[in-house]
Protein backbone atom coordinates (compact mmCIF):
# COMPACT_ATOMS: atom_id res chain seq x y z
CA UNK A 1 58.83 -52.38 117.85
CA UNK A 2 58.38 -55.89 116.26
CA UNK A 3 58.00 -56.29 112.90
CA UNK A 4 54.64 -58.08 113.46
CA UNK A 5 51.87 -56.60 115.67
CA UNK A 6 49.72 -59.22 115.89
CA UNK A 7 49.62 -62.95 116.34
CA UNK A 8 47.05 -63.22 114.07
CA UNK A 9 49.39 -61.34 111.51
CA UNK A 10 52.09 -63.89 112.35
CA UNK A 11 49.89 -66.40 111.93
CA UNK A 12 48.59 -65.36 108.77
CA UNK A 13 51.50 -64.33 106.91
CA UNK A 14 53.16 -68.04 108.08
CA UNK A 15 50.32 -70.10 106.81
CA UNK A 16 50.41 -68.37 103.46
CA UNK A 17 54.20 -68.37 102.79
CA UNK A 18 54.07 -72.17 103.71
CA UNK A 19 51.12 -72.56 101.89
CA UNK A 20 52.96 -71.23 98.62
CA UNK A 21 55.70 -73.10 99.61
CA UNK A 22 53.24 -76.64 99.38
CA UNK A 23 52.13 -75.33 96.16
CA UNK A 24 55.35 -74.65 94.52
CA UNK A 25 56.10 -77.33 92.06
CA UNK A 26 59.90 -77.79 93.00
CA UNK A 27 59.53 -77.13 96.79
CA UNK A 28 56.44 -79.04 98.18
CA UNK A 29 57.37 -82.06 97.04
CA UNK A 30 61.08 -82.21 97.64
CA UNK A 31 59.82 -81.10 101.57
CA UNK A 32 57.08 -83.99 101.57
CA UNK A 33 60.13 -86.55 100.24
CA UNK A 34 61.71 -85.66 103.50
CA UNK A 35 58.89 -86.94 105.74
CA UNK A 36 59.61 -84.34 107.97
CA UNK A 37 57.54 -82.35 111.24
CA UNK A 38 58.82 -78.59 111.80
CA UNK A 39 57.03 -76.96 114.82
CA UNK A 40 58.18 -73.48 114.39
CA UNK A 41 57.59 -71.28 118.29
CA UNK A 42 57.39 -67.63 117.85
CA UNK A 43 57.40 -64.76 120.72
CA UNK A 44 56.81 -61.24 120.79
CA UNK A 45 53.75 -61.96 119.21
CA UNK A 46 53.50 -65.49 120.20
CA UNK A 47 52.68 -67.80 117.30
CA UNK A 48 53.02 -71.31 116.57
CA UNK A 49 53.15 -72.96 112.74
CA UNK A 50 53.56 -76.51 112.54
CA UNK A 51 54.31 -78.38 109.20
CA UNK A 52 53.36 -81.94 108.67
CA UNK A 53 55.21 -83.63 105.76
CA UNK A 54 54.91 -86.94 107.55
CA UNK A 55 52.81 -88.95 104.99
CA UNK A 56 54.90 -88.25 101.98
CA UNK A 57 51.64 -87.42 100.05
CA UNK A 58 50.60 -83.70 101.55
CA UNK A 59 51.82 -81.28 103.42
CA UNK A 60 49.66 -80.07 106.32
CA UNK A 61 50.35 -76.70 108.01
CA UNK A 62 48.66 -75.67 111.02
CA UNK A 63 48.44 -72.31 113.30
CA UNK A 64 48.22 -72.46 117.17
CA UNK A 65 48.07 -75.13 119.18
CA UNK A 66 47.25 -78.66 117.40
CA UNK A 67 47.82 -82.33 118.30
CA UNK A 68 51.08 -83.29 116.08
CA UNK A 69 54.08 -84.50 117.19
CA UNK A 70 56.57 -82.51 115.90
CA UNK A 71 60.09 -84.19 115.19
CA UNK A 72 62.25 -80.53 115.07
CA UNK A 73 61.12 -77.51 117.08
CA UNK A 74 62.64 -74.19 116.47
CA UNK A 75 62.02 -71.47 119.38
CA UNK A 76 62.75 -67.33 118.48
CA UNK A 77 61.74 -64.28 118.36
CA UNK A 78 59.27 -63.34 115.14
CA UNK A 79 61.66 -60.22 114.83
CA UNK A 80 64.30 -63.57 113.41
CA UNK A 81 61.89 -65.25 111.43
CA UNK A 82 61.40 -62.15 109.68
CA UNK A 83 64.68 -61.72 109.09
CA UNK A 84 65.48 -65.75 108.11
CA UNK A 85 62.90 -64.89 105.67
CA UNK A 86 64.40 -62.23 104.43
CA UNK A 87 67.25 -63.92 103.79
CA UNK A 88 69.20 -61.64 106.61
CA UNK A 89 70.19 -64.03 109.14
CA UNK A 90 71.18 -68.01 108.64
CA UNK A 91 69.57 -70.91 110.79
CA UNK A 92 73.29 -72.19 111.81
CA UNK A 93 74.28 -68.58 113.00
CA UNK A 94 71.18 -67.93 114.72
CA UNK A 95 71.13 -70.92 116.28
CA UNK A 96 75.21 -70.68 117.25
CA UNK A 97 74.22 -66.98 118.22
CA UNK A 98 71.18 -68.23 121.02
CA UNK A 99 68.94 -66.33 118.53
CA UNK A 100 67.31 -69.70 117.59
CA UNK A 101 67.00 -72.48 120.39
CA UNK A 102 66.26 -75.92 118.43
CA UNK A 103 64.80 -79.16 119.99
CA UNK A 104 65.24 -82.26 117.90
CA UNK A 105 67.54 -83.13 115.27
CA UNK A 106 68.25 -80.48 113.44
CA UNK A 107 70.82 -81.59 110.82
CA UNK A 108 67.51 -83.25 109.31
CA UNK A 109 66.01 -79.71 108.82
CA UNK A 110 69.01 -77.50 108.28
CA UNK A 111 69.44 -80.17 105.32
CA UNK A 112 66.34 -78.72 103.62
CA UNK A 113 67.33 -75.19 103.86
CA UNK A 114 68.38 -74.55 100.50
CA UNK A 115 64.73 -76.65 99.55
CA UNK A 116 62.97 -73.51 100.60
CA UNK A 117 65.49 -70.68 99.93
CA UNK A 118 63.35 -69.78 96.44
CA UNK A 119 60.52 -68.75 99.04
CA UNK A 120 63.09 -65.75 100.66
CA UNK A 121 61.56 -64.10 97.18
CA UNK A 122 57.81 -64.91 97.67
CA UNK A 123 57.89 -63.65 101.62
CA UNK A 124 58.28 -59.63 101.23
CA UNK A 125 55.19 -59.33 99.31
CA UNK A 126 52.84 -61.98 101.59
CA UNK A 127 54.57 -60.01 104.81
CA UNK A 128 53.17 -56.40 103.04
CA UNK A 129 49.47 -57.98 102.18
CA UNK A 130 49.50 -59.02 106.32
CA UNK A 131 50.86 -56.70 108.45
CA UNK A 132 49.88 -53.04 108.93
CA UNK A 133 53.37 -52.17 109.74
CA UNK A 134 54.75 -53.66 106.75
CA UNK A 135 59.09 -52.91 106.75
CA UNK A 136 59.51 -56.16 104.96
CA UNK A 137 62.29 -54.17 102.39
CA UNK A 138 63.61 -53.06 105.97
């Protein structure tokens, strides 16, 4: 059973985690310095987060569809963002594993990992307020 039933779960427990992310005084701006565009492509629910760092000034984070260009796409299962999140799986692994397929270069974003590793903390108790079948200490 996934960990999220809904998209619109997905979707909302994404936007606030990167939303808090944004807002974090240490990791918002060290993401905008990177100029960066992460499309993030979930299944089983499908989702889609995009974050826009590509001004330098704000970060812009969008659900669904929307009309950015992303620069680094990362395809998986929720089920692994949930666990990335969790700090239960690594990007390089999952990625060497086929658990992640990435589009783009990805040595840009796997550079920023340890940017956004204070929000593995912040994610178990956004997951709970979202999702009716919270496991997040699963």
């Amino acid at each position: 059973m996934p960990v999220y039933a809904t998209t619109e779960e997905l979707n909302a427990t994404m936007y606030e985690l990167w939303t808090a992310i944004k807002q974090d005084p240490d990791m918002g701006p060290k993401l905008l310095q990177s100029k960066m565009i992460a499309q993030f492509h979930y299944r089983e629910p499908d989702g889609r987060i995009t974050v826009d760092c590509s001004d330098g000034t704000e970060m812009k984070i969008y659900t669904g569809e929307c009309a950015v260009k992303p620069v680094v796409e990362m395809f998986m299962k929720s089920d692994v963002a949930h666990e990335f999140w969790l700090g239960k799986i690594g990007i390089p692994v999952a990625i060497l594993t086929g658990k992640i397929v990435s589009k783009g270069p990805v040595n840009q974003a796997l550079a920023l990992l340890p940017v956004i590793k204070p929000a593995f903390d912040l994610y178990p108790a956004i997951y709970s307020k979202h999702c009716s079948s919270a496991v997040a200490a699963k």
